[in-house]
C-alpha atoms as a PDB file:
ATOM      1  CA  UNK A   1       9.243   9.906  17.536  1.00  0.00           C
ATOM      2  CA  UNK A   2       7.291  13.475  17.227  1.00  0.00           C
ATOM      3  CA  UNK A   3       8.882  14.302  14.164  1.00  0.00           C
ATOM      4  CA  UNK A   4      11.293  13.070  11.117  1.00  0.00           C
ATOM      5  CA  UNK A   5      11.717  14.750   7.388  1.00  0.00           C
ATOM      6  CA  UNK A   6      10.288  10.780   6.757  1.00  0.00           C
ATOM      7  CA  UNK A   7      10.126   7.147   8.037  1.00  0.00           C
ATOM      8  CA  UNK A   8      11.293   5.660   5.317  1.00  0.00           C
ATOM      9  CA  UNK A   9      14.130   7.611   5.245  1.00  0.00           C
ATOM     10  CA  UNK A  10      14.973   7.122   8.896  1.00  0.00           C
ATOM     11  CA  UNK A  11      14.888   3.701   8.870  1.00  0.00           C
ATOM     12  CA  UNK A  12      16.958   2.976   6.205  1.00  0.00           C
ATOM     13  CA  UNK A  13      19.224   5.125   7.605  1.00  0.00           C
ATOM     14  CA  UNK A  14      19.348   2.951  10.583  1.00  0.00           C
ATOM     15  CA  UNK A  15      19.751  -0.159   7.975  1.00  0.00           C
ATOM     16  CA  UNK A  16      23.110   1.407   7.386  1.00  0.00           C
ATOM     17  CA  UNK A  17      24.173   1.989  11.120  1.00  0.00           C
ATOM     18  CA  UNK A  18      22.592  -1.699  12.822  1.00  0.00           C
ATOM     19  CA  UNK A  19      22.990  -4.433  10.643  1.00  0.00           C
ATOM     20  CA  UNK A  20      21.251  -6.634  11.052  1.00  0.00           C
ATOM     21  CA  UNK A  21      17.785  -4.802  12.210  1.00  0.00           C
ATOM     22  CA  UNK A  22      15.355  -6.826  13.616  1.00  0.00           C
ATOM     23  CA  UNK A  23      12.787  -8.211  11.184  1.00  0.00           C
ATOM     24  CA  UNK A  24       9.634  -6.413  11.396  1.00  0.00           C
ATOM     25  CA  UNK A  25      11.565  -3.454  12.900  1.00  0.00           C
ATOM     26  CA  UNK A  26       8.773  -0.366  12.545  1.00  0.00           C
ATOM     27  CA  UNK A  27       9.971   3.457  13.062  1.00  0.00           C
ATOM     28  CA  UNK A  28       6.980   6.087  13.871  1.00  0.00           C
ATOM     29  CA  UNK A  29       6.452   9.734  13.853  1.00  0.00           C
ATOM     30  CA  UNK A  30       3.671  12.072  14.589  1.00  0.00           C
ATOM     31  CA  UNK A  31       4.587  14.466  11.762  1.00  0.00           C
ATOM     32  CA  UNK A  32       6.630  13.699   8.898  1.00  0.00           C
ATOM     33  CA  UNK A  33       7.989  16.837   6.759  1.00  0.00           C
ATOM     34  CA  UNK A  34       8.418  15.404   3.592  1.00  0.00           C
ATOM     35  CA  UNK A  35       6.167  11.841   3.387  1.00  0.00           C
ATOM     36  CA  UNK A  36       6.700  10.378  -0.246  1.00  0.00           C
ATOM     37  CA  UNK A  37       3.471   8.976  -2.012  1.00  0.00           C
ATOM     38  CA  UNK A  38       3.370   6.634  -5.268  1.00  0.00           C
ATOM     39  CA  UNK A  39       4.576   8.658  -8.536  1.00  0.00           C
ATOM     40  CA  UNK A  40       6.766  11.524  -6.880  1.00  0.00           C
ATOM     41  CA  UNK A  41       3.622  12.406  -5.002  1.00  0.00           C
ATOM     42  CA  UNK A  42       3.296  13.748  -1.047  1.00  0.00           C
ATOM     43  CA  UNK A  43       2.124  12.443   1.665  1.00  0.00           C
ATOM     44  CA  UNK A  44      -0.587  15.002   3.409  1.00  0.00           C
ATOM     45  CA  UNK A  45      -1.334  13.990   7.105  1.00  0.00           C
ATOM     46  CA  UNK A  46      -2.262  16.181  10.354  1.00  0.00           C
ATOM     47  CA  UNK A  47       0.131  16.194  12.539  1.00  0.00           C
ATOM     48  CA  UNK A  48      -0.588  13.810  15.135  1.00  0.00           C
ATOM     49  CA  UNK A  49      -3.929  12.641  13.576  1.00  0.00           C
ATOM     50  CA  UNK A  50      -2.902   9.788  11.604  1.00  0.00           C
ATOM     51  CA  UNK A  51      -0.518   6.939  11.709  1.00  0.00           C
ATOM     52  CA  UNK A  52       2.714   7.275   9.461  1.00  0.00           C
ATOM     53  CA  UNK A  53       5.079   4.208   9.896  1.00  0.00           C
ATOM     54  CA  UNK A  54       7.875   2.324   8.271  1.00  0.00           C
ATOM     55  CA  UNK A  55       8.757  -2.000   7.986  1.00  0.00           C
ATOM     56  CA  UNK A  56      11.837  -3.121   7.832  1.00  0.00           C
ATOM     57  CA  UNK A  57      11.744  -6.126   6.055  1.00  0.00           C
ATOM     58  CA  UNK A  58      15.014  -8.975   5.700  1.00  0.00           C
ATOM     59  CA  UNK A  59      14.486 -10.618   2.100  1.00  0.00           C
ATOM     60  CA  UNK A  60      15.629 -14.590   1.552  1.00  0.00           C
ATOM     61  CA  UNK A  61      17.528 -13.667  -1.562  1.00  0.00           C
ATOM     62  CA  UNK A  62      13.815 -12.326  -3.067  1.00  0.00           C
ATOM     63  CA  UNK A  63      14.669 -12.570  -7.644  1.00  0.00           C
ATOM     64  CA  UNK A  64      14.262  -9.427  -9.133  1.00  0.00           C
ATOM     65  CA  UNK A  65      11.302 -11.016 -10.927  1.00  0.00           C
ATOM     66  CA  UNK A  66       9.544 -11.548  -7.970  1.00  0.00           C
ATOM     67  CA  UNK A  67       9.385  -8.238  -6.869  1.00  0.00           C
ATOM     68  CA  UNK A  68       6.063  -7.679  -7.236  1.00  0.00           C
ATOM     69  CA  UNK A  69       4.979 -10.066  -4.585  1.00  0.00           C
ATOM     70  CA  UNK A  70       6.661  -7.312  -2.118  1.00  0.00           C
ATOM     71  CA  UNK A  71       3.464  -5.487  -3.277  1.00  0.00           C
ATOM     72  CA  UNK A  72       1.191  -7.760  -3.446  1.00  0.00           C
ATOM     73  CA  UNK A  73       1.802  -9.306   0.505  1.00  0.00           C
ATOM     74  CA  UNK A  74       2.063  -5.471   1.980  1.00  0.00           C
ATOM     75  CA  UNK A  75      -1.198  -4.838   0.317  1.00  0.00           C
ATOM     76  CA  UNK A  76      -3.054  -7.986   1.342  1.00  0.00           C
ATOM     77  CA  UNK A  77      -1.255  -7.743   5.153  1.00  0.00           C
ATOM     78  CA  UNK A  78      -3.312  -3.811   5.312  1.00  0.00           C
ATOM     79  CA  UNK A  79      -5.836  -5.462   3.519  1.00  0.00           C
ATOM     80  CA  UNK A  80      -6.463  -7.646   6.543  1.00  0.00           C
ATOM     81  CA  UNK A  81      -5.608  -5.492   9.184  1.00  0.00           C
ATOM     82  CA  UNK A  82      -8.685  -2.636   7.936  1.00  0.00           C
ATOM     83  CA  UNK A  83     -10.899  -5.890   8.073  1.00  0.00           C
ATOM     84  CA  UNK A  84      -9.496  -6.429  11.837  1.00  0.00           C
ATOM     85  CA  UNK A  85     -10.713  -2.805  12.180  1.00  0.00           C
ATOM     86  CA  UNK A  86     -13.578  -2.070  10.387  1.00  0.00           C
ATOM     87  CA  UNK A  87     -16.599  -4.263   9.430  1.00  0.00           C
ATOM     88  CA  UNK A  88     -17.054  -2.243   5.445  1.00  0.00           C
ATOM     89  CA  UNK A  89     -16.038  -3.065   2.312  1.00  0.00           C
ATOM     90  CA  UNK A  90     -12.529  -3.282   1.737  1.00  0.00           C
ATOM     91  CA  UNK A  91     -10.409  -3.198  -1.334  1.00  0.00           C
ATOM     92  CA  UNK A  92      -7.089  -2.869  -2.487  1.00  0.00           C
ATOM     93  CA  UNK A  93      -6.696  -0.261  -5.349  1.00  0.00           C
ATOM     94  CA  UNK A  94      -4.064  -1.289  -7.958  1.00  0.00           C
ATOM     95  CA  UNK A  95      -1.116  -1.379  -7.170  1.00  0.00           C
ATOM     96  CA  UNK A  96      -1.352  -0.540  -3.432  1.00  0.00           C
ATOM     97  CA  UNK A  97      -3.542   1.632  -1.885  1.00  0.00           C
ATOM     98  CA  UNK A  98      -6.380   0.455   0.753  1.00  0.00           C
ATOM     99  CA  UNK A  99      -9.902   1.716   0.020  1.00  0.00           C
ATOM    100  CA  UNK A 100     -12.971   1.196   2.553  1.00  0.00           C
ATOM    101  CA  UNK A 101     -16.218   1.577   0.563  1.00  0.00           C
ATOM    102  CA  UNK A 102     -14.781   3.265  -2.383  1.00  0.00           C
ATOM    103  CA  UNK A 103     -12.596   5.898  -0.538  1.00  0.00           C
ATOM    104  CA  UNK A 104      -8.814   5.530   0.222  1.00  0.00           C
ATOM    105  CA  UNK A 105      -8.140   5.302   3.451  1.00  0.00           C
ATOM    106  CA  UNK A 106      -4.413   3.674   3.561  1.00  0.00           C
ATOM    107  CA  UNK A 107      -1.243   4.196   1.101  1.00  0.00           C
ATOM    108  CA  UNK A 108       1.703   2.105   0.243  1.00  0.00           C
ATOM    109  CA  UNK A 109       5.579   2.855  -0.488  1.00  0.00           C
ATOM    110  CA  UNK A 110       8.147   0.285  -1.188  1.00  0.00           C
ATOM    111  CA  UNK A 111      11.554   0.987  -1.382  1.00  0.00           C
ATOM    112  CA  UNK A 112      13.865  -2.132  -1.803  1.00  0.00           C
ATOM    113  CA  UNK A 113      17.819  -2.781  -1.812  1.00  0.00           C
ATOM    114  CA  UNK A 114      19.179  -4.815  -4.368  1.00  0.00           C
ATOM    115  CA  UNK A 115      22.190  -7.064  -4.727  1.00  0.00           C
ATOM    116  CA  UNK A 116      22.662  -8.178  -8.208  1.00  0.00           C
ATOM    117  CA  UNK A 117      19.223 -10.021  -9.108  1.00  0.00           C
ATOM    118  CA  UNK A 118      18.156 -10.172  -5.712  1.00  0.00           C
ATOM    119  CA  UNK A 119      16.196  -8.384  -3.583  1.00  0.00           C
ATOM    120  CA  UNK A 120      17.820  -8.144  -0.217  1.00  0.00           C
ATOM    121  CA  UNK A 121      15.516  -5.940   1.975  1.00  0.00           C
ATOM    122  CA  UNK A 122      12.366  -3.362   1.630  1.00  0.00           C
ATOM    123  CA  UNK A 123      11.496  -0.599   3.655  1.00  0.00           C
ATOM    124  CA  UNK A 124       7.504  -0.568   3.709  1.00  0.00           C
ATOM    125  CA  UNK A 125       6.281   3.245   4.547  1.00  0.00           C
ATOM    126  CA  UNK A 126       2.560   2.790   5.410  1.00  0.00           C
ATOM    127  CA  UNK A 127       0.227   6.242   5.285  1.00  0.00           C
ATOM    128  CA  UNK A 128      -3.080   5.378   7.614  1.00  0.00           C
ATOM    129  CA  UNK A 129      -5.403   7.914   8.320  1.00  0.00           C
ATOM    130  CA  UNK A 130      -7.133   7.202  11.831  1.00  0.00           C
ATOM    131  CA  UNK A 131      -8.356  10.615  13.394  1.00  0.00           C
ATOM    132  CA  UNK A 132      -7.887  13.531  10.144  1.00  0.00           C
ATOM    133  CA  UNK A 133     -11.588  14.352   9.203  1.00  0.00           C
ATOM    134  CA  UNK A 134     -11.210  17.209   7.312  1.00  0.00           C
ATOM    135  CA  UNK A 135      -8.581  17.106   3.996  1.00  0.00           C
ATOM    136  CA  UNK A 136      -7.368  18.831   0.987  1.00  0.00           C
ATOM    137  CA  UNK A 137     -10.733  19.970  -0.515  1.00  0.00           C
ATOM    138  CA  UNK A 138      -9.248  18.476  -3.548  1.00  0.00           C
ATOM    139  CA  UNK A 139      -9.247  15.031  -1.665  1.00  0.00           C
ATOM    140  CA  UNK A 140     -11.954  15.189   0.235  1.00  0.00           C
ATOM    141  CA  UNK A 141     -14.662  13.142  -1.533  1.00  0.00           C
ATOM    142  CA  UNK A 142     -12.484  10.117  -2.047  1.00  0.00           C
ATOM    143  CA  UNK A 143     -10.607  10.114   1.355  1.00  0.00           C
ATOM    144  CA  UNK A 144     -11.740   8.793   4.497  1.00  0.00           C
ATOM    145  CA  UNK A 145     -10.232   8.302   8.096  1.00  0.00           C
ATOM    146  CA  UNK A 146     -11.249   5.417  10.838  1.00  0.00           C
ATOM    147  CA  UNK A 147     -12.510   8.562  12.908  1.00  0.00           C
ATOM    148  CA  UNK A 148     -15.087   9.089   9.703  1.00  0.00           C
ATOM    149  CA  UNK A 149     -15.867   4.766   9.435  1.00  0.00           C
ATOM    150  CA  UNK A 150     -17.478   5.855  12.961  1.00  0.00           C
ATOM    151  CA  UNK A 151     -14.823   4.247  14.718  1.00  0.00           C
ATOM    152  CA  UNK A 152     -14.837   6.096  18.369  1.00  0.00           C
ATOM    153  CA  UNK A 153     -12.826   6.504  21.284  1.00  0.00           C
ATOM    154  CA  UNK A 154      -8.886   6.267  21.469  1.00  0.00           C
ATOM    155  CA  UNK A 155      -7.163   4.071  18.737  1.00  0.00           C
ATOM    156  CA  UNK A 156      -3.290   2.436  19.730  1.00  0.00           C
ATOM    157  CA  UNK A 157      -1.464   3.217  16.739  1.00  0.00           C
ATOM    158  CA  UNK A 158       1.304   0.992  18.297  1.00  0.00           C
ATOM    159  CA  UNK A 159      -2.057  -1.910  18.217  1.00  0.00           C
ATOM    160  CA  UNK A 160      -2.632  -1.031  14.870  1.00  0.00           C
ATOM    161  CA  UNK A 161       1.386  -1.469  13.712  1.00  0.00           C
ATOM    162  CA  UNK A 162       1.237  -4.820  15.438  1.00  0.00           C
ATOM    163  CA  UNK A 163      -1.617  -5.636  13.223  1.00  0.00           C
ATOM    164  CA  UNK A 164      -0.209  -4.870  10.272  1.00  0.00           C
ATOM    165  CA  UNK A 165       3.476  -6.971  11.313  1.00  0.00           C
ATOM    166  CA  UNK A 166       1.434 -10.154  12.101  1.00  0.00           C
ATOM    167  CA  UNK A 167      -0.534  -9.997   8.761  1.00  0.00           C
ATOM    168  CA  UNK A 168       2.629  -9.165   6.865  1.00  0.00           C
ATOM    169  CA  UNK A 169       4.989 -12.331   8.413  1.00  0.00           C
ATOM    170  CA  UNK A 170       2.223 -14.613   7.716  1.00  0.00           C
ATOM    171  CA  UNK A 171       2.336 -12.884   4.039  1.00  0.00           C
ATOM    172  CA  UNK A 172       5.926 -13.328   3.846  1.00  0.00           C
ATOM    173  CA  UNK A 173       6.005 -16.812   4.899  1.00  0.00           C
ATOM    174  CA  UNK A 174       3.957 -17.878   2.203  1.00  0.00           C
ATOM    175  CA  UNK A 175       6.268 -16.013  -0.070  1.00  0.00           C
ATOM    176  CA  UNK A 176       9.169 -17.795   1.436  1.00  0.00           C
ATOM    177  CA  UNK A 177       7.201 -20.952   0.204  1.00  0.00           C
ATOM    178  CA  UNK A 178       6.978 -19.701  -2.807  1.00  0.00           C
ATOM    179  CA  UNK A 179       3.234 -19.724  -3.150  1.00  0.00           C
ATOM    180  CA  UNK A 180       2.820 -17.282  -5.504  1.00  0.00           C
ATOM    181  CA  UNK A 181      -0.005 -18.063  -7.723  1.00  0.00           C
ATOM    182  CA  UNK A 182      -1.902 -18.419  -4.523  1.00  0.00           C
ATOM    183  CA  UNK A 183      -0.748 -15.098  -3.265  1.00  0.00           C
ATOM    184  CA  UNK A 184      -1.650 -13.164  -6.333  1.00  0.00           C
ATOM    185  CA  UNK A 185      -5.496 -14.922  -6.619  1.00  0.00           C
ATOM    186  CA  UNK A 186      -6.005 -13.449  -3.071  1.00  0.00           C
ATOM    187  CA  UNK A 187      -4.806 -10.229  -4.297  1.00  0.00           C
ATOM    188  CA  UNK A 188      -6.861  -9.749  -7.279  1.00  0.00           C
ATOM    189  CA  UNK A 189      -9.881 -11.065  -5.645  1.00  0.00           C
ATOM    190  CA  UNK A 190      -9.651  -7.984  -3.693  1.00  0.00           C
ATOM    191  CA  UNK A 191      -8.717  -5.300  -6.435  1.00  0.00           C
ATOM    192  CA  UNK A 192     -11.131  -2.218  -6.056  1.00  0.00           C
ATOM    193  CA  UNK A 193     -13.595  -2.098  -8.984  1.00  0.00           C
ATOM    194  CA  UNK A 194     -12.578  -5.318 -10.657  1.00  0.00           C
ATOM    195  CA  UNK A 195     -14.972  -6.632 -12.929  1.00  0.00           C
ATOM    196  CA  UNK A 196     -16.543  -3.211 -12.746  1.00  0.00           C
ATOM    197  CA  UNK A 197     -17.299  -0.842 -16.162  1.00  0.00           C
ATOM    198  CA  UNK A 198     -15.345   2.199 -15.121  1.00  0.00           C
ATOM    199  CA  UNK A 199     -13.882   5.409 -16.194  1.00  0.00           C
ATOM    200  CA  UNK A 200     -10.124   5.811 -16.339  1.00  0.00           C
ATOM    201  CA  UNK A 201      -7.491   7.892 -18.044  1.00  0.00           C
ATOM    202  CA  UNK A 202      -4.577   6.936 -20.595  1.00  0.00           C
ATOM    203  CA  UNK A 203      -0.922   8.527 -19.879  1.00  0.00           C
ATOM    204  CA  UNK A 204      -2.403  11.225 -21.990  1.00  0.00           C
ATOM    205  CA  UNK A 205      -5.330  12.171 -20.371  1.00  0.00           C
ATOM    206  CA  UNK A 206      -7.616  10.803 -22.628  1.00  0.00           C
ATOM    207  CA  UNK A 207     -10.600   9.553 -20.745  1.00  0.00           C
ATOM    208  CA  UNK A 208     -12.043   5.956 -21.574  1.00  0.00           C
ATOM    209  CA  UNK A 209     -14.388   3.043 -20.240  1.00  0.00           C
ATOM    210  CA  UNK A 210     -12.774  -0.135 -19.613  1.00  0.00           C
ATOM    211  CA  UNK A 211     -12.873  -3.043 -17.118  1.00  0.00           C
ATOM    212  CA  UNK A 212     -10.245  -4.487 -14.528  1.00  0.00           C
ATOM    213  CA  UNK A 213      -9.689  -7.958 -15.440  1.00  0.00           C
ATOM    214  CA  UNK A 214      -6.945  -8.917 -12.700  1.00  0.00           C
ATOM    215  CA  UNK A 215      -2.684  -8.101 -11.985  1.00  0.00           C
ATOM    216  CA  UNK A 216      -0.235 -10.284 -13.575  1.00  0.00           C
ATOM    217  CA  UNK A 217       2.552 -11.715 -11.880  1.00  0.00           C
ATOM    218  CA  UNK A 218       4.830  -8.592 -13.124  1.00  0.00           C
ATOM    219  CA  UNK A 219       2.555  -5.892 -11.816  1.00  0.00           C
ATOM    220  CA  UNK A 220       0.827  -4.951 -14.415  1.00  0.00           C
ATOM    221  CA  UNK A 221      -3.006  -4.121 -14.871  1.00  0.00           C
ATOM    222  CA  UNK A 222      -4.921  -6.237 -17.397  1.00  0.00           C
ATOM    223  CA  UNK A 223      -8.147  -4.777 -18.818  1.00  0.00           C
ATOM    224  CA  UNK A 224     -11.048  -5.563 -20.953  1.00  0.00           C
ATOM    225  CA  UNK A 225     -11.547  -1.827 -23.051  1.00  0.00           C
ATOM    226  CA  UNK A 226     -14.317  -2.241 -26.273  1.00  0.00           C
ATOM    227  CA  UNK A 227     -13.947  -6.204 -26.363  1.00  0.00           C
ATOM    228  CA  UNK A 228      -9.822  -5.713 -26.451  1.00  0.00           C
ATOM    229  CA  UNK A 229      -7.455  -7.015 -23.985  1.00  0.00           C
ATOM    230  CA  UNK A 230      -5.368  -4.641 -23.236  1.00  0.00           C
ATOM    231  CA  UNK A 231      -2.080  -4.177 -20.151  1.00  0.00           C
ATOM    232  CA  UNK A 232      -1.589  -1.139 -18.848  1.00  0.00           C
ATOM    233  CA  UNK A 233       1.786   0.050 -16.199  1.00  0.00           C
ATOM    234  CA  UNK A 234       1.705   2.236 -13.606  1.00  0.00           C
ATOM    235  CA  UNK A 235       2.328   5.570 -15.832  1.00  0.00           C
ATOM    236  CA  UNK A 236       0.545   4.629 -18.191  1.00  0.00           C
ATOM    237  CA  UNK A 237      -3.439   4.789 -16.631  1.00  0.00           C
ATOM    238  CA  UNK A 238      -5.023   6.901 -13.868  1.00  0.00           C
ATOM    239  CA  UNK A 239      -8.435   6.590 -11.883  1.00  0.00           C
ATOM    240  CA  UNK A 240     -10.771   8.833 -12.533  1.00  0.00           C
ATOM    241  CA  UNK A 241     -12.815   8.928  -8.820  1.00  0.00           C
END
């Protein structure tokens, strides 16, 4: 579609209208008015320029205490389909974005239903840039775009959502096999500066030095800061790129 206010929206929209939707059903648009990031944040894409698409996925009665692993095989399913695409350094940025060679390229948001303890279904909005060059100057230096990766001539964004469907059912099929200690070593082998002396920020803004140790099983970040162990959620710890 050219445009929609967002895809994640739309879709489950149509979750309410056609039940059931086909697994793997994906909803485009050229130009979403108000894209949702992680954290309240928006979405900024040109028009046109980059590739803004949502996943309907059907759940096996998914525990709440699982949920998690709806991160974890989204991220590894982009993770592989940037490798399909480009031949740099890939990593996934805790707890979902895509970064090629230190810069994010791809972002993540999942919005699940839930019935009781169980998760039923997730919507999987997916924010790729492919053409954009040029972005928020406060952005700029840690964005990047396939167009920048030196990737030339015309890109199928409907190729690209294929991708991403194939890497995600094979994903989902090992969840369905429960194979999650599997699932999460193949994530945090790819987690962008693990093992890595960096500089972050505490929920106060305080910056410090610490070191990405791995993701546990609940989602949260386990790090190595002056010799102490230390887990850290979502809110509680920005980047500092």
């Amino acid at each position: 579609m050219n445009k929609t206010t967002s895809t994640n929206d739309y879709l489950k929209d149509l979750t309410a209208k056609f039940t059931p939707l086909p697994q793997f059903t994906a909803i485009m648009a050229k130009t979403q008015t108000h894209g949702r990031g992680q954290r309240g944040s928006i979405w900024e894409a040109e028009p046109g320029q980059n590739l803004t698409t949502s996943i309907y996925l059907k759940l096996n009665k998914l525990d709440i205490s699982n949920q998690f692993f709806l991160t974890v095989i989204s991220s590894l399913a982009l993770y592989d389909t940037m490798r399909h695409y480009v031949n740099k350094s890939v990593s996934i940025k805790w707890p979902n974005d895509i970064f090629i060679e230190k810069k994010k390229i791809c972002g993540l948001l999942i919005e699940s239903k839930v019935s009781g303890r169980e998760l039923t279904s997730a919507v999987l909005g997916v924010g790729l840039n492919i053409y954009q060059t040029v972005f928020p100057e406060d952005i700029q230096h840690k964005t990047t775009s396939f167009r920048q990766l030196s990737l030339q001539g015309d890109i199928s964004f409907i190729e690209v959502v294929e991708t991403i469907q194939a890497h995600l059912n094979h994903y989902y099929q090992l969840l369905l096999k429960s194979r999650h200690d599997d699932l999460l070593e193949q994530y945090n082998d790819k987690l962008f500066q693990k093992d890595e002396p960096a500089i972050y920020r505490s929920g106060n803004g305080q910056p410090f030095t610490g070191k990405i140790i791995a993701v546990d099983r609940d989602g949260l970040l386990h790090m190595l800061i002056d010799e102490q162990h230390i887990k850290f959620d979502l809110k509680d710890i920005t980047y500092q790129l």
